[in-house]
N, C-alpha and C. Protein backbone atom coordinates (compact mmCIF):
# COMPACT_ATOMS: atom_id res chain seq x y z
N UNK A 1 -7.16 -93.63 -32.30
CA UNK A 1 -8.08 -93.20 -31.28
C UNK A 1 -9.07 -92.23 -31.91
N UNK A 2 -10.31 -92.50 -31.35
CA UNK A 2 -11.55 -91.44 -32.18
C UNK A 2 -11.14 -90.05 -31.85
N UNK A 3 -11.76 -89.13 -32.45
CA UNK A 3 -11.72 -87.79 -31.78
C UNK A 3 -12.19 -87.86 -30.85
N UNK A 4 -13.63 -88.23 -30.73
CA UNK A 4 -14.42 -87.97 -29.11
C UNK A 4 -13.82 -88.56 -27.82
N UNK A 5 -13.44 -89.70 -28.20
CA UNK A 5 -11.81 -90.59 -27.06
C UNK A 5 -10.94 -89.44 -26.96
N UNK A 6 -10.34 -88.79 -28.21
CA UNK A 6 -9.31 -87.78 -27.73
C UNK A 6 -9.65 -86.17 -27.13
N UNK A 7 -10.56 -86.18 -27.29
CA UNK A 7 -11.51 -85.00 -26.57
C UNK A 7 -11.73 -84.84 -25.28
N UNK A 8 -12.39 -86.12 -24.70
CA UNK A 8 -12.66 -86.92 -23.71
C UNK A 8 -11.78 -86.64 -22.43
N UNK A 9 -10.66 -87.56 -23.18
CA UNK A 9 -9.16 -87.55 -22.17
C UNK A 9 -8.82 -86.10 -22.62
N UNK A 10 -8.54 -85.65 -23.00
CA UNK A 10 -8.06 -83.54 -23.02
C UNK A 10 -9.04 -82.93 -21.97
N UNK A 11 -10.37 -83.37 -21.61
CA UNK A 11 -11.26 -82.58 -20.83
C UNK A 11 -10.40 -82.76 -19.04
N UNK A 12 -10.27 -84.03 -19.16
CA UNK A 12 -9.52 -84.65 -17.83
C UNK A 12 -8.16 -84.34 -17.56
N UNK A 13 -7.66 -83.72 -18.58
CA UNK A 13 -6.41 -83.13 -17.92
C UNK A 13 -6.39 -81.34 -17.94
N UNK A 14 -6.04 -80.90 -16.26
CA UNK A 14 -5.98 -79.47 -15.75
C UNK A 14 -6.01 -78.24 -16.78
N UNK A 15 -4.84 -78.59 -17.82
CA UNK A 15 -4.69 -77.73 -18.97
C UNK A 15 -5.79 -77.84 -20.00
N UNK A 16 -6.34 -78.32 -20.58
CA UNK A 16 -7.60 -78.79 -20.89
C UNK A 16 -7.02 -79.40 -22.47
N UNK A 17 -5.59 -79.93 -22.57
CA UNK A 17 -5.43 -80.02 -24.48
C UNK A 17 -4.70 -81.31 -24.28
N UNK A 18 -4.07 -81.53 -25.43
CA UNK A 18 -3.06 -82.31 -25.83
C UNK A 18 -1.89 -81.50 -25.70
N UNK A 19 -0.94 -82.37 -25.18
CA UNK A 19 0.52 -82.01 -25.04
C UNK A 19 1.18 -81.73 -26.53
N UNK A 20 2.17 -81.11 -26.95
CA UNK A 20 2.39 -81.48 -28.62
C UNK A 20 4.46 -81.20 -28.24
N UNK A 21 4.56 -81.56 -29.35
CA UNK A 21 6.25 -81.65 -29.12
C UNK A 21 7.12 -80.60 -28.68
N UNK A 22 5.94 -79.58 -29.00
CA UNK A 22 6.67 -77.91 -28.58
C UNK A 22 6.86 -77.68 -26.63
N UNK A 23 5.77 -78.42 -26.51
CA UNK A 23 5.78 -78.53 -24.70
C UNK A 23 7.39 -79.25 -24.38
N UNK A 24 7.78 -80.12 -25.56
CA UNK A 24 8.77 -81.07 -24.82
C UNK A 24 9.98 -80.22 -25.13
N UNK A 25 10.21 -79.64 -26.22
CA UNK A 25 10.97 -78.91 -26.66
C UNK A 25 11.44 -77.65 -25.71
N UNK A 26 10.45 -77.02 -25.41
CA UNK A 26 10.54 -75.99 -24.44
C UNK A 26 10.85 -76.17 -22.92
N UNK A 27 10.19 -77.60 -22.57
CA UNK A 27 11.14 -78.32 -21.36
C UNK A 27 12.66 -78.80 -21.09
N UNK A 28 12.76 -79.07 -22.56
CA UNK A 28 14.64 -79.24 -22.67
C UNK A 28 15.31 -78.06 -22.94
N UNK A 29 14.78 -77.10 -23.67
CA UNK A 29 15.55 -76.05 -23.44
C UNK A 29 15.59 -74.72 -22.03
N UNK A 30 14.55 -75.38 -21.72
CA UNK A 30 14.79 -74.70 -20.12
C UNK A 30 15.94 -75.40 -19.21
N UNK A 31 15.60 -76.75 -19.13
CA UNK A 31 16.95 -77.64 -18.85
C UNK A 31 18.19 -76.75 -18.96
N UNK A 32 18.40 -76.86 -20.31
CA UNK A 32 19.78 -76.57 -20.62
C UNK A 32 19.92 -75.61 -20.55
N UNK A 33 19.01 -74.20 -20.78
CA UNK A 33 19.34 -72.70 -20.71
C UNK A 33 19.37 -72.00 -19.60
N UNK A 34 18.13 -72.60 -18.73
CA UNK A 34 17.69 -72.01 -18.03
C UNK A 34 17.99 -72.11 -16.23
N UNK A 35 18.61 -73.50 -15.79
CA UNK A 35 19.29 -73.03 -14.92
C UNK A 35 20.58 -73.87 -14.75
N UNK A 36 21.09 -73.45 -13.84
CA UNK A 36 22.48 -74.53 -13.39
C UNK A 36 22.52 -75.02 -12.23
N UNK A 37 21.26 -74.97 -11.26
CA UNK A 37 20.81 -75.29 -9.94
C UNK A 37 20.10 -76.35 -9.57
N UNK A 38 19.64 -76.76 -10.78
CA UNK A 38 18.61 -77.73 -10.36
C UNK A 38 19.51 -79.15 -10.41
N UNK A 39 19.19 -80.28 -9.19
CA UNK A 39 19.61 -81.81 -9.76
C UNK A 39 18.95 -82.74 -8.88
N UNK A 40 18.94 -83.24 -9.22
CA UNK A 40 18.19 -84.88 -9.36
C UNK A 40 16.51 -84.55 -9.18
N UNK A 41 16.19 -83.98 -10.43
CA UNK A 41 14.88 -83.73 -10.38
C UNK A 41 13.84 -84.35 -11.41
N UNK A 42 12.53 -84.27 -11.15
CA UNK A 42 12.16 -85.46 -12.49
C UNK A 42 11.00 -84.05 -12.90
N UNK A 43 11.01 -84.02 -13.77
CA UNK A 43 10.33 -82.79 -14.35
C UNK A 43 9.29 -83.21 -15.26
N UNK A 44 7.63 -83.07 -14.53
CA UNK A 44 6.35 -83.84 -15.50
C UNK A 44 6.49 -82.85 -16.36
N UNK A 45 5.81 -83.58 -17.58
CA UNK A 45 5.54 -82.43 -18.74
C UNK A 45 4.07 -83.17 -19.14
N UNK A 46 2.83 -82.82 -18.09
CA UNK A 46 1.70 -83.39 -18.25
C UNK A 46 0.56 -82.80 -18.27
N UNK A 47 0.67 -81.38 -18.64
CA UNK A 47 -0.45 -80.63 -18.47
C UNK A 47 -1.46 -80.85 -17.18
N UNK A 48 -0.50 -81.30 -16.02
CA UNK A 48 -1.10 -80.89 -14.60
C UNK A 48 -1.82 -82.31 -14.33
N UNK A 49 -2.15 -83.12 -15.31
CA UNK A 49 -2.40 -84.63 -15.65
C UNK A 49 -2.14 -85.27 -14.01
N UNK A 50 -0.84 -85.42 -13.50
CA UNK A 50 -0.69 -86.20 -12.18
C UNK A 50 -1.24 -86.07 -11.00
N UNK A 51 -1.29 -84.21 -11.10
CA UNK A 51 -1.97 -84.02 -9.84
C UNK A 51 -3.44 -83.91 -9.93
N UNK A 52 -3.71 -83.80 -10.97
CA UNK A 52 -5.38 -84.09 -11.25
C UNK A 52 -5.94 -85.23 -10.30
């Protein structure tokens, strides 16, 4: 994908970037660390992307 394609789509999502593995990383360890309350939940990791 060009840069300006990947630029493009980053402008259109809320957060204004690319997602990178550290976003996903930090979503699973909230999972697991962070509570013991939550279930049957589906958890976006989209930089606000859906509700855009």
């Amino acid at each position: 994908m060009s840069r300006s394609a990947r630029e493009r789509i980053a402008r259109r999502v809320p957060l204004g970037r690319w997602g990178s593995p550290q976003d996903i990383v930090n979503t699973v360890l909230f999972l697991i660390e962070g509570t013991d309350f939550m279930t049957g939940s589906i958890v976006f990791v989209d930089g606000g992307q859906l509700i855009a």
